[in-house]
N, C-alpha and C. Protein backbone atom coordinates (compact mmCIF):
# COMPACT_ATOMS: atom_id res chain seq x y z
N UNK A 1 75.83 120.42 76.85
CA UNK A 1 75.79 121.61 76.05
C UNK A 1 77.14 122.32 76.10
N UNK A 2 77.65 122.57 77.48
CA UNK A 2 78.88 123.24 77.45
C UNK A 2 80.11 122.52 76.77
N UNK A 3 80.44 121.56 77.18
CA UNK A 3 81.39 120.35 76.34
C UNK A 3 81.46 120.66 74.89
N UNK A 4 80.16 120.27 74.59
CA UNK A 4 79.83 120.44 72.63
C UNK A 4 79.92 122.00 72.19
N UNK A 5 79.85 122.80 73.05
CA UNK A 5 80.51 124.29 72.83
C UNK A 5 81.55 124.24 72.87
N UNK A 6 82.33 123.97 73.21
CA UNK A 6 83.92 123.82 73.17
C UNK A 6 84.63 122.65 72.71
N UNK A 7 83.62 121.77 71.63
CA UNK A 7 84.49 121.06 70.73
C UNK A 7 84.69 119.64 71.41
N UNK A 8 84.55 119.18 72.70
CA UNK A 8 84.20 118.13 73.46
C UNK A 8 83.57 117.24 73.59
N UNK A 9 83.65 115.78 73.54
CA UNK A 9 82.55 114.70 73.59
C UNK A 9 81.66 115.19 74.75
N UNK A 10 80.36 114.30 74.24
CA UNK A 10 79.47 114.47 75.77
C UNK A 10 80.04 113.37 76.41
N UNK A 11 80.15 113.84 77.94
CA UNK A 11 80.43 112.76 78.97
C UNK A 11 78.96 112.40 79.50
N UNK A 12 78.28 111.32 79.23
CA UNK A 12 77.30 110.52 79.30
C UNK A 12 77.19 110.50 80.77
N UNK A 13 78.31 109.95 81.59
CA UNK A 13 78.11 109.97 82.97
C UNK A 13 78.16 111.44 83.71
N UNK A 14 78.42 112.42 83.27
CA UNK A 14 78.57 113.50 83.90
C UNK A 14 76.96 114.32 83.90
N UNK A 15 76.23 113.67 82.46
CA UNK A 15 75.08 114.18 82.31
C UNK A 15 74.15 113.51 83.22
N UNK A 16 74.07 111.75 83.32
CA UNK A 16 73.46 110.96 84.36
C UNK A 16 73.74 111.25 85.21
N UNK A 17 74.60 112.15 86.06
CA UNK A 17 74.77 112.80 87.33
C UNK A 17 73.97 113.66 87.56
N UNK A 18 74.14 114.67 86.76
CA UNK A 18 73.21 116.05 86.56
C UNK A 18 72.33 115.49 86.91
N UNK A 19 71.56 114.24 86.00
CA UNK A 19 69.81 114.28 85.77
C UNK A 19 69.52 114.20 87.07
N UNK A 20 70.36 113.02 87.32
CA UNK A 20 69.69 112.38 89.26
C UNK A 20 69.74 113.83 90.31
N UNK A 21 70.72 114.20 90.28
CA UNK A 21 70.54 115.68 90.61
C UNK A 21 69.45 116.72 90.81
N UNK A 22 69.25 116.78 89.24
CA UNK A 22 68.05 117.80 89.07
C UNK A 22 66.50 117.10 89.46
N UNK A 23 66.60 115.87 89.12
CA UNK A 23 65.09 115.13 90.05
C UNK A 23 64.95 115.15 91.23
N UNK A 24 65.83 115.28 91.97
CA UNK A 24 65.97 115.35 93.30
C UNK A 24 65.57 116.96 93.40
N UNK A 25 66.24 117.59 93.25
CA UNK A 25 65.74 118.77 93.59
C UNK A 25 64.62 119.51 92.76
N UNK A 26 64.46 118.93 92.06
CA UNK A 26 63.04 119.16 90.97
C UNK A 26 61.37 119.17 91.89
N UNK A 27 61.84 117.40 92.57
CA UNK A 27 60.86 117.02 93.13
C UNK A 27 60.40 117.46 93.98
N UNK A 28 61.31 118.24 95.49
CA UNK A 28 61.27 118.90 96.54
C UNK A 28 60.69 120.52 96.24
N UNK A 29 61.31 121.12 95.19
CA UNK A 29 60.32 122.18 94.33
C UNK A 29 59.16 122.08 94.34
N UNK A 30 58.93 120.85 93.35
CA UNK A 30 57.79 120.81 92.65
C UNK A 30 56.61 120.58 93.76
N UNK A 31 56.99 119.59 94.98
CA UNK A 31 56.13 119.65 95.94
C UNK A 31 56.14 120.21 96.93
N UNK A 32 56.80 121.26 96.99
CA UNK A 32 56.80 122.87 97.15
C UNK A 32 55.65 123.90 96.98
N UNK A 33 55.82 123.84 95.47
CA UNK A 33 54.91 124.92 94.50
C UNK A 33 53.63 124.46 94.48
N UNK A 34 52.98 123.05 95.01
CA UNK A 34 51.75 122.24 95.48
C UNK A 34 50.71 123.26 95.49
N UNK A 35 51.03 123.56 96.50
CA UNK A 35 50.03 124.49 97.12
C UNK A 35 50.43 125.80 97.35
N UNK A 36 51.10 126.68 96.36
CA UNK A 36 51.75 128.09 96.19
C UNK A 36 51.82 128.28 94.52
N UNK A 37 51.39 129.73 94.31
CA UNK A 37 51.65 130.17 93.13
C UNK A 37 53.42 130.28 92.90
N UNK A 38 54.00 130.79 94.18
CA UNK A 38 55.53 131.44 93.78
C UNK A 38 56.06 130.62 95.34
N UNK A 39 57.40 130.97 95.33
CA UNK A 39 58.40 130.06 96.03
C UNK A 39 57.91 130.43 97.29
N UNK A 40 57.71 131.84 97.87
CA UNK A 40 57.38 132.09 99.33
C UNK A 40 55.66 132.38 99.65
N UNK A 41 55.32 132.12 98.55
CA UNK A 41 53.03 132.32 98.88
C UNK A 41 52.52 132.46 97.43
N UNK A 42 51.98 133.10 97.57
CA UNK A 42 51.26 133.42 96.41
C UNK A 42 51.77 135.05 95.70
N UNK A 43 52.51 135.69 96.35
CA UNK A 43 52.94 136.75 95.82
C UNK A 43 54.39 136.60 95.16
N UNK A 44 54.75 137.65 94.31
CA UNK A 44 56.18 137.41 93.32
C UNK A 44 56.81 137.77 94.72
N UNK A 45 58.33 137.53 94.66
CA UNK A 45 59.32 138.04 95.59
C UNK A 45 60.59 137.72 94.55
N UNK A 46 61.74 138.32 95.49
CA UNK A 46 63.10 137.78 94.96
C UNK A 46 63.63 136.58 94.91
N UNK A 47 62.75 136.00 95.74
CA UNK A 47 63.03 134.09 95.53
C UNK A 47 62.99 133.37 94.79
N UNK A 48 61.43 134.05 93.97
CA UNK A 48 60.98 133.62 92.60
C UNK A 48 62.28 134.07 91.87
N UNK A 49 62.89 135.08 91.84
CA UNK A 49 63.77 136.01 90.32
C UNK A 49 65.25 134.64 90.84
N UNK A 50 65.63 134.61 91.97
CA UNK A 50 66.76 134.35 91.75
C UNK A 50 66.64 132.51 92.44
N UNK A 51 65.78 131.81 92.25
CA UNK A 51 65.68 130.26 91.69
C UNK A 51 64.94 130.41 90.71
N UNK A 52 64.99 131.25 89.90
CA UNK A 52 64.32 131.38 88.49
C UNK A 52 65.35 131.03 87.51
N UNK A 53 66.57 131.86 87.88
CA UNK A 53 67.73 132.13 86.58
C UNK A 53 68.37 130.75 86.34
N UNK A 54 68.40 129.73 87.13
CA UNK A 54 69.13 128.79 86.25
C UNK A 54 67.91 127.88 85.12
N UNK A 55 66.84 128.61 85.19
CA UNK A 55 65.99 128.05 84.52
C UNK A 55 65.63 128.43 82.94
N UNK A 56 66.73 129.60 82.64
CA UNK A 56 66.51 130.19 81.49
C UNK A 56 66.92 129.22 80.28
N UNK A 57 67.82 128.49 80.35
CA UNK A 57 68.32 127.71 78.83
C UNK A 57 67.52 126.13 79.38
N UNK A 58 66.57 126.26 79.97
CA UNK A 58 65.76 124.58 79.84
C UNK A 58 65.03 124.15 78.40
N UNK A 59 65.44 124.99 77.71
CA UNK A 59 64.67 124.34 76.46
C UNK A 59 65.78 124.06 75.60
N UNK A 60 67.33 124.22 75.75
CA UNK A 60 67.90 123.75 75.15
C UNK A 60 68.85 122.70 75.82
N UNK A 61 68.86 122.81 77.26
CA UNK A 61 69.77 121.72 78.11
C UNK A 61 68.54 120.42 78.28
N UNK A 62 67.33 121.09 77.93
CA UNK A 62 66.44 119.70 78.11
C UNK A 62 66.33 118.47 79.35
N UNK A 63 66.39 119.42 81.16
CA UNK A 63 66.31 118.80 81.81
C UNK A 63 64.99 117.79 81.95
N UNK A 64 64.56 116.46 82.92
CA UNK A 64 63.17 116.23 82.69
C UNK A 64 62.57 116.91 83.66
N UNK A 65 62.23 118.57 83.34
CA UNK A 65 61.37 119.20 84.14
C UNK A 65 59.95 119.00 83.95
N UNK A 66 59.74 118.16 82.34
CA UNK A 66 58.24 118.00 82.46
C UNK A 66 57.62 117.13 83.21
N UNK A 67 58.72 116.42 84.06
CA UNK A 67 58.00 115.40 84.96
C UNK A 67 57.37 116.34 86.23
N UNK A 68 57.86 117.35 86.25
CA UNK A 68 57.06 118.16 87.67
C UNK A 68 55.93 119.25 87.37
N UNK A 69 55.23 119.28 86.87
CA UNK A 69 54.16 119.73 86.58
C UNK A 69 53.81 121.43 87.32
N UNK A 70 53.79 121.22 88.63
CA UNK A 70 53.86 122.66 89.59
C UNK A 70 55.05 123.27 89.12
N UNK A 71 56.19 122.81 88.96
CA UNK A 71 57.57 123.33 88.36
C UNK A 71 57.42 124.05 87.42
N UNK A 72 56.43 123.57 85.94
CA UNK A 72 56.41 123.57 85.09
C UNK A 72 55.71 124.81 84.91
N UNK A 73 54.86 124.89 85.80
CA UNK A 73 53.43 126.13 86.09
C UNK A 73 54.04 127.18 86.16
N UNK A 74 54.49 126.84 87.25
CA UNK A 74 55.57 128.52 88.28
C UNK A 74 56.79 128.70 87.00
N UNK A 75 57.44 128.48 86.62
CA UNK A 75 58.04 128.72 85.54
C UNK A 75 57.25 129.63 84.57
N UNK A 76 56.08 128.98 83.87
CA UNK A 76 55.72 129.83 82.94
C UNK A 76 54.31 131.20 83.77
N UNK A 77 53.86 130.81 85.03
CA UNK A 77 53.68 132.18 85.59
C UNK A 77 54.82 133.01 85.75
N UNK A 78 55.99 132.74 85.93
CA UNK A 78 56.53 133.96 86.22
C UNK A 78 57.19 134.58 84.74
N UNK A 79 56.61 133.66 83.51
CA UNK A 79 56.77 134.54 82.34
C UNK A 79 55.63 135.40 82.21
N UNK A 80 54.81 134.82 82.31
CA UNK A 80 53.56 135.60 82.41
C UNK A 80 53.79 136.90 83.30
N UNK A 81 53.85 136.82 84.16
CA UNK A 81 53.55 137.99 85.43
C UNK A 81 54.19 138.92 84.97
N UNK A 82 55.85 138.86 84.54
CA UNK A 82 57.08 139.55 84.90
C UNK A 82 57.38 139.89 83.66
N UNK A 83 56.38 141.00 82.79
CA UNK A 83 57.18 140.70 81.28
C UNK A 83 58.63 141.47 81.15
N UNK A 84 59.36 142.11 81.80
CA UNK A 84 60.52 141.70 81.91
C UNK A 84 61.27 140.99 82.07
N UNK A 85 61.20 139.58 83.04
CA UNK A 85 61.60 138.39 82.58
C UNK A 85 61.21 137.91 81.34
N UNK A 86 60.14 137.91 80.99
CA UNK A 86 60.04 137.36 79.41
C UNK A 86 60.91 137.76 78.28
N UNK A 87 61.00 139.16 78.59
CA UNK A 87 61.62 140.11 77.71
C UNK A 87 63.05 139.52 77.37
N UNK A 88 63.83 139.39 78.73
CA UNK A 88 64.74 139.12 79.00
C UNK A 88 65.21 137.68 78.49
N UNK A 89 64.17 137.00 78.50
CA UNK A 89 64.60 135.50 78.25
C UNK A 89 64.58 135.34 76.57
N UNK A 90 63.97 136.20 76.07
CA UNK A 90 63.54 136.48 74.62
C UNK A 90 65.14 137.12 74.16
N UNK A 91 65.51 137.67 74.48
CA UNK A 91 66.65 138.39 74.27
C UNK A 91 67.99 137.16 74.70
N UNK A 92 67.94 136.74 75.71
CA UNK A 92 69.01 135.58 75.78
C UNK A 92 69.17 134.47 74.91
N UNK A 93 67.59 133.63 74.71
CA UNK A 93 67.29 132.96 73.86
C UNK A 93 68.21 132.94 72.22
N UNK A 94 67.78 134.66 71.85
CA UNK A 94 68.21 135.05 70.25
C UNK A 94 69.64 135.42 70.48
N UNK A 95 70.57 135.81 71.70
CA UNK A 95 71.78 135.54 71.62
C UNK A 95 72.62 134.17 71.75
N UNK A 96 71.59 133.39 72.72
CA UNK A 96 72.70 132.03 72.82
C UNK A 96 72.16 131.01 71.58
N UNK A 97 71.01 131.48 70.44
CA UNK A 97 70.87 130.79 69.02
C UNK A 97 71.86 131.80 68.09
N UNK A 98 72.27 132.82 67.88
CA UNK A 98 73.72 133.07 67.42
C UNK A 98 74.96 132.78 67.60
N UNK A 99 74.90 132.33 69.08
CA UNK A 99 76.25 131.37 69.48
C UNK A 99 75.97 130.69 68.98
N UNK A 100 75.30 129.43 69.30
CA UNK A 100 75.05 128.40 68.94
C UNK A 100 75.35 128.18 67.49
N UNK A 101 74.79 128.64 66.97
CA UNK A 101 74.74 128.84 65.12
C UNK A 101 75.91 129.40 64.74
N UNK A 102 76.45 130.24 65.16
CA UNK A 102 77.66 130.21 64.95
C UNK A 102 78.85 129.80 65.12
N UNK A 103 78.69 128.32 65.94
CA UNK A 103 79.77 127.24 66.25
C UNK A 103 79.01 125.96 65.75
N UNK A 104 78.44 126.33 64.70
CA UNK A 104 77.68 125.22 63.83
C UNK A 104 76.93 124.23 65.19
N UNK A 105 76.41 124.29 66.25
CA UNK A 105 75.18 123.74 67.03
C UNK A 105 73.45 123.62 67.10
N UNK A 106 72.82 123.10 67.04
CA UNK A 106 71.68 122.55 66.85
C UNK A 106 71.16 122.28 68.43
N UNK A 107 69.73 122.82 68.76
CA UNK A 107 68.93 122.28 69.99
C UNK A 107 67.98 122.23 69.57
């Protein structure tokens, strides 16, 4: 995504890095969140807000987070819970689709 924002081929191997990356730590999450609503129990905390934020542009970087299912949960509880995060992500969303659109990009 960042590359093709700035006019750049995708580097194919830089993205197959990422992925192996993010499965790895996807997985250790995800069987994490097993048996927990949020990162430290069942209650919200700051753990949830801040391993939350790199999770805001997953619908346009298109990691395979749908392979983790608990991942997938706790993500959209904490849209649910926190409608200020929602709010917030609603508002990022409609600015980084004006970037986007306005450097002629598509997700």
């Amino acid at each position: 995504m960042g590359a093709r924002a700035m006019g750049k081929p995708q580097n194919d191997a830089v993205i197959e890095l990422a992925v192996t990356k993010i499965r790895g730590a996807a997985s250790v999450l995800d069987a994490h969140l097993a048996d927990r609503k949020f990162i430290v129990g069942n209650e919200l905390t700051l753990a949830d807000i801040d391993i939350a934020a790199p999770f805001s542009q997953i619908n346009r970087s298109k990691p395979p987070l749908n392979e983790y299912p608990n991942l997938a949960a706790w993500q959209q509880r904490l849209l649910d819970t926190v409608p200020a995060w929602a709010e917030t992500k609603r508002d990022l969303d409609a600015r980084m689709d004006t970037f986007f659109n306005g450097i002629g990009l598509e997700f």
